[in-house]
Each structure stands twice: as structure tokens, then as C-alpha cells.
N, C-alpha and C. Protein backbone atom coordinates (compact mmCIF):
# COMPACT_ATOMS: atom_id res chain seq x y z
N UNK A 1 -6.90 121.26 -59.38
CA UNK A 1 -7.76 120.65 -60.38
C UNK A 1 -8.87 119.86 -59.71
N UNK A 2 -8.66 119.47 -58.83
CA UNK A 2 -9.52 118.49 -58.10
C UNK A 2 -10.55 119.33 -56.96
N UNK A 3 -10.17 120.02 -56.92
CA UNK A 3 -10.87 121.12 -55.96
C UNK A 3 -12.28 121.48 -56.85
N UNK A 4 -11.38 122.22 -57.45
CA UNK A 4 -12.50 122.74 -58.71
C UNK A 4 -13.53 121.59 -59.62
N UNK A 5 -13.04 120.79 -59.74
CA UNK A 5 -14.47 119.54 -59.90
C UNK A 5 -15.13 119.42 -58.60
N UNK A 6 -15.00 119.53 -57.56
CA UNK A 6 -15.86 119.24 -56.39
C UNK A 6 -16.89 120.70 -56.33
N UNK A 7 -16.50 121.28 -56.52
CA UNK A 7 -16.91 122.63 -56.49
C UNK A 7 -18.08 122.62 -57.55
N UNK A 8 -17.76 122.26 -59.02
CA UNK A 8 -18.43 121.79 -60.10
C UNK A 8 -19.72 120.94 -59.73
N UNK A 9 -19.23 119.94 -58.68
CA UNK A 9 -20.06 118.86 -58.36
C UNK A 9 -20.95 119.61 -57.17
N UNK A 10 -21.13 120.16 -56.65
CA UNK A 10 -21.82 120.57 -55.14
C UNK A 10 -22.20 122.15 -55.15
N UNK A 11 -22.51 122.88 -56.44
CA UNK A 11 -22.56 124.10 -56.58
C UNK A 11 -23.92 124.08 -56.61
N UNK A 12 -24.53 124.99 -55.95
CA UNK A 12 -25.97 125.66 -56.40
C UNK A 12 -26.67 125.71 -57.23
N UNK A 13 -25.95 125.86 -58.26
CA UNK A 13 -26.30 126.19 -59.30
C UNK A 13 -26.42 124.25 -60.05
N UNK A 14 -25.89 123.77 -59.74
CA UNK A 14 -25.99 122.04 -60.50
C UNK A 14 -26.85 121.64 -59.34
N UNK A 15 -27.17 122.08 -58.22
CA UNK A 15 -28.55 121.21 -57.97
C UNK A 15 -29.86 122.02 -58.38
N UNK A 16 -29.67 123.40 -58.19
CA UNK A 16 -31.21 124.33 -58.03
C UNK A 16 -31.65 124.69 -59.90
N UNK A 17 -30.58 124.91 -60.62
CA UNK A 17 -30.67 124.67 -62.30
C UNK A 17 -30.39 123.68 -62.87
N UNK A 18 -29.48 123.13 -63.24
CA UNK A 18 -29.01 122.20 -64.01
C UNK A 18 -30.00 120.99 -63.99
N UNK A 19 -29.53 120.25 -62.67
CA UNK A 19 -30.16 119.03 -62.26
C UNK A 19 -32.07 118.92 -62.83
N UNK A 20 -32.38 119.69 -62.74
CA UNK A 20 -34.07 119.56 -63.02
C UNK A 20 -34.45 119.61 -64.57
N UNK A 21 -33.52 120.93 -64.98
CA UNK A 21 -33.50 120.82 -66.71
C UNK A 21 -33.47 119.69 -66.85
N UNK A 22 -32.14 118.78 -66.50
CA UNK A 22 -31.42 117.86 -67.04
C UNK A 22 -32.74 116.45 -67.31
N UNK A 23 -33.58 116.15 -65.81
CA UNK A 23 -34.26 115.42 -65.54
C UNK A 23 -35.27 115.97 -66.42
N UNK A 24 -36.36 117.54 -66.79
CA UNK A 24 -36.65 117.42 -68.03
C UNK A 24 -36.95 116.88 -69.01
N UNK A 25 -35.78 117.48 -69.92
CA UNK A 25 -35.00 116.83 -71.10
C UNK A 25 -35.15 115.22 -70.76
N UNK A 26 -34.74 114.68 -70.22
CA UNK A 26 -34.85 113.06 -70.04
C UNK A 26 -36.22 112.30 -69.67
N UNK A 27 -36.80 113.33 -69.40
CA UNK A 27 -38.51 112.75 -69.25
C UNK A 27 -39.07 112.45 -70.95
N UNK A 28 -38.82 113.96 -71.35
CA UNK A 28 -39.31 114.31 -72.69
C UNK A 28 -39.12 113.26 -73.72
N UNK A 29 -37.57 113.04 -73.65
CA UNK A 29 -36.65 112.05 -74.46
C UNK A 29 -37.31 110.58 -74.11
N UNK A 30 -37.77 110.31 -72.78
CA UNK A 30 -38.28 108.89 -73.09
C UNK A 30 -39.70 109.03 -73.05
N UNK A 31 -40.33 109.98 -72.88
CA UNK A 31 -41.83 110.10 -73.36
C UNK A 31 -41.96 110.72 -75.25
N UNK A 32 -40.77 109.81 -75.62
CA UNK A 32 -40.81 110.63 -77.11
C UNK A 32 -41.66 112.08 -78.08
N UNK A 33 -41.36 113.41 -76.83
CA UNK A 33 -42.10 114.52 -76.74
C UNK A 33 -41.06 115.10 -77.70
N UNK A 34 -40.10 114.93 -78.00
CA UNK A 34 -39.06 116.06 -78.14
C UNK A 34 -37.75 115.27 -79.49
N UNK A 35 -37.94 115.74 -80.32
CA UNK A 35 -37.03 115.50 -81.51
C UNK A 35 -35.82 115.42 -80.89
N UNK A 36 -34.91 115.34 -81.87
CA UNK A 36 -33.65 114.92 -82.04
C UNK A 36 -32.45 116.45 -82.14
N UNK A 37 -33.16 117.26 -82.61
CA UNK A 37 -32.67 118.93 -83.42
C UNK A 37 -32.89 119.27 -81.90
N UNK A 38 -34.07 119.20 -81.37
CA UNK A 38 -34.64 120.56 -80.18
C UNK A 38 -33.48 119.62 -79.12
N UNK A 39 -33.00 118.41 -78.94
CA UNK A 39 -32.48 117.92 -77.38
C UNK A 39 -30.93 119.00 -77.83
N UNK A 40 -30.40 118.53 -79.21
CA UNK A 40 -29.32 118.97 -79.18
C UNK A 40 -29.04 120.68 -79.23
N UNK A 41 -30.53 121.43 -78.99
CA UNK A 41 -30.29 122.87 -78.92
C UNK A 41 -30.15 122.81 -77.84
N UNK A 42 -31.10 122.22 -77.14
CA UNK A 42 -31.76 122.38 -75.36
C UNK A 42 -30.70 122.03 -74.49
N UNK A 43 -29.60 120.92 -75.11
CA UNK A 43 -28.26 120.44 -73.95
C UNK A 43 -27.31 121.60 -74.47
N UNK A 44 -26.98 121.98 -75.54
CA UNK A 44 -26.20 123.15 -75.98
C UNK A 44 -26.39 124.46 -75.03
N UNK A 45 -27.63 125.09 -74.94
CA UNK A 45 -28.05 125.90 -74.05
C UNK A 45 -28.14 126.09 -72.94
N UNK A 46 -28.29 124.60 -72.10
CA UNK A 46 -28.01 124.50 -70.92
C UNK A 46 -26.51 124.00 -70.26
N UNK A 47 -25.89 123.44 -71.22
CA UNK A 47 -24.51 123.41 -71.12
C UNK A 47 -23.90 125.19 -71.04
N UNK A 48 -24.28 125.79 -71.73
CA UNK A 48 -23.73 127.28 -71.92
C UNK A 48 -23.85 127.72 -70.85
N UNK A 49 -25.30 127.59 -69.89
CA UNK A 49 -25.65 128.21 -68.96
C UNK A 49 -25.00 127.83 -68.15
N UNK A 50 -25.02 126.85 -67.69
CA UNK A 50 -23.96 125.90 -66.74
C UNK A 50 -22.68 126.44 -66.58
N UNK A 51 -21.32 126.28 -67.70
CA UNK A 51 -20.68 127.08 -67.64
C UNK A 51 -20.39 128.40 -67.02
N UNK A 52 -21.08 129.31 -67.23
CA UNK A 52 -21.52 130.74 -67.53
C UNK A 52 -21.80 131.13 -65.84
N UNK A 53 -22.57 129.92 -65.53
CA UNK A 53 -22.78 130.05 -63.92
C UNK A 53 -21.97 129.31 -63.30
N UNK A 54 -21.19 128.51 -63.66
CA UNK A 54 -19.48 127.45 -62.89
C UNK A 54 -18.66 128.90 -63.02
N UNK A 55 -18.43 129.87 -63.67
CA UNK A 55 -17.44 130.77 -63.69
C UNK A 55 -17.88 131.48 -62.58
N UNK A 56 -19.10 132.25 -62.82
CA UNK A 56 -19.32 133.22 -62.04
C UNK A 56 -19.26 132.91 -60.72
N UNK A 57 -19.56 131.81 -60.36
CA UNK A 57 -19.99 131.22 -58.55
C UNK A 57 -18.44 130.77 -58.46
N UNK A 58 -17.56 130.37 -59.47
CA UNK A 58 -16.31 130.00 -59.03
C UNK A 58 -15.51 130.95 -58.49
N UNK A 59 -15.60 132.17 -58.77
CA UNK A 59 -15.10 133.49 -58.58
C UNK A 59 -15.43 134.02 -57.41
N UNK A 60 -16.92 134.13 -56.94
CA UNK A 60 -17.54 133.92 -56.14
C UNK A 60 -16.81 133.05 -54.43
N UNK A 61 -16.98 132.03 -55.13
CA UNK A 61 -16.49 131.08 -54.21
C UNK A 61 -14.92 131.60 -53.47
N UNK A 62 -13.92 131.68 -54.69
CA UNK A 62 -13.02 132.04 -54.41
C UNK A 62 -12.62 133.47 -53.70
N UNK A 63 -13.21 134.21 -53.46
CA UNK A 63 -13.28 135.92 -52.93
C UNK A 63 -13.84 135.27 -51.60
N UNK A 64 -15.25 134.66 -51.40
CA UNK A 64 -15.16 134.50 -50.03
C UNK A 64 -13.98 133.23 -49.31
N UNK A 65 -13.77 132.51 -49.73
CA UNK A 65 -12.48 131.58 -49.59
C UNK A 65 -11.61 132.81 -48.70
N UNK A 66 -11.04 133.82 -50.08
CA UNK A 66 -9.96 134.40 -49.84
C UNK A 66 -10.29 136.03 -48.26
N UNK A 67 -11.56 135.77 -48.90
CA UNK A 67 -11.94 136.75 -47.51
C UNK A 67 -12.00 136.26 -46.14
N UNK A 68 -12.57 134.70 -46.08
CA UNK A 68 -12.30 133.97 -44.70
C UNK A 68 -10.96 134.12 -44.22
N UNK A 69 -9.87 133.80 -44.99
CA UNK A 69 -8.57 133.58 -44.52
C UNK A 69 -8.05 134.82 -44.50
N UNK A 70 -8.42 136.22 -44.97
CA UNK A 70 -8.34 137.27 -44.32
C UNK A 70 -8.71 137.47 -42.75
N UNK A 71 -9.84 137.00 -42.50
CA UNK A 71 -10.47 137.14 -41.47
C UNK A 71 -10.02 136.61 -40.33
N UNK A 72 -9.35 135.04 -40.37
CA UNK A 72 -8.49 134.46 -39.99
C UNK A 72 -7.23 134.74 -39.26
N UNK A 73 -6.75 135.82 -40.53
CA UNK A 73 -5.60 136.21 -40.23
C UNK A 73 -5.39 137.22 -39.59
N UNK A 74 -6.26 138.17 -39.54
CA UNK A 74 -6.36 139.26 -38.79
C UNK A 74 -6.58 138.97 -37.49
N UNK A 75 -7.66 137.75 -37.28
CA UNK A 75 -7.68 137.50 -35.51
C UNK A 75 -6.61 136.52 -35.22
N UNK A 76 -5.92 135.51 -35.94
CA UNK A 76 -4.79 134.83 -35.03
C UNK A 76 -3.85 136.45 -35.04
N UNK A 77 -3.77 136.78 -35.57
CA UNK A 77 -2.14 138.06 -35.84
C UNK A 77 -1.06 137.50 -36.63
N UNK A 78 -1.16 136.62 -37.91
CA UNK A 78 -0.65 136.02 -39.12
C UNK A 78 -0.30 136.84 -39.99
């Protein structure tokens, strides 16, 4: 469980997407650019995306994980 929040926290995808939307949205919101209806589509949507890309890179993550310790194992003789 704890793995997988760090993973959450330090993924590619939450600094190179998320993070900039996020800052965005929070410009907009205190430069009163942006209603009340459009923030709660715009965090809905980017929450989805987020998700959508935490699965895929988690999977990701985990195949090369599981391919290192293949690799591992083949050169100690494990």
C-alpha cells in the first residue's frame, strides 16, 4: 500500500501532466477567469486522466520491476 502511494507521488505523469494543469486551474480560480461549473468539469477530467495514467505507468512500472529481478536472477544463478 505504501509503495504504491510513492509511486503515485513521483510518477511522470504527476510532475510532466498533472502538476501544471493543477497550477492552471489555480491561477484561473484566483484570477476569477473561470466559474464554479467549468473548475468542477476541469478537476473531474483531470482527475480521470490521472487515474487512467496511475494504472497504466503502474503496470508499467511493475513489468520492469519484475523484469530487473529477472535479470538479476539469471546473473547471480537464483
Amino acid at each position: 500500500m505504501y509503495g504504491k502511494t510513492l509511486i503515485a507521488i513521483f510518477t511522470g505523469v504527476n510532475g510532466i501532466i498533472v502538476m501544471p494543469q493543477i497550477g492552471k486551474i489555480l491561477d484561473k480560480i484566483n484570477e476569477d477567469q473561470i466559474k464554479k461549473p467549468e473548475i468542477k468539469t476541469k478537476i473531474l477530467i483531470l482527475g480521470l486522466v490521472f487515474i487512467l495514467c496511475l494504472i497504466i505507468e503502474t503496470g508499467y512500472i511493475k513489468d520492469t520491476q519484475e523484469g530487473i529481478i529477472r535479470i538479476y536472477q539469471t546473473m547471480t544463478g537464483e
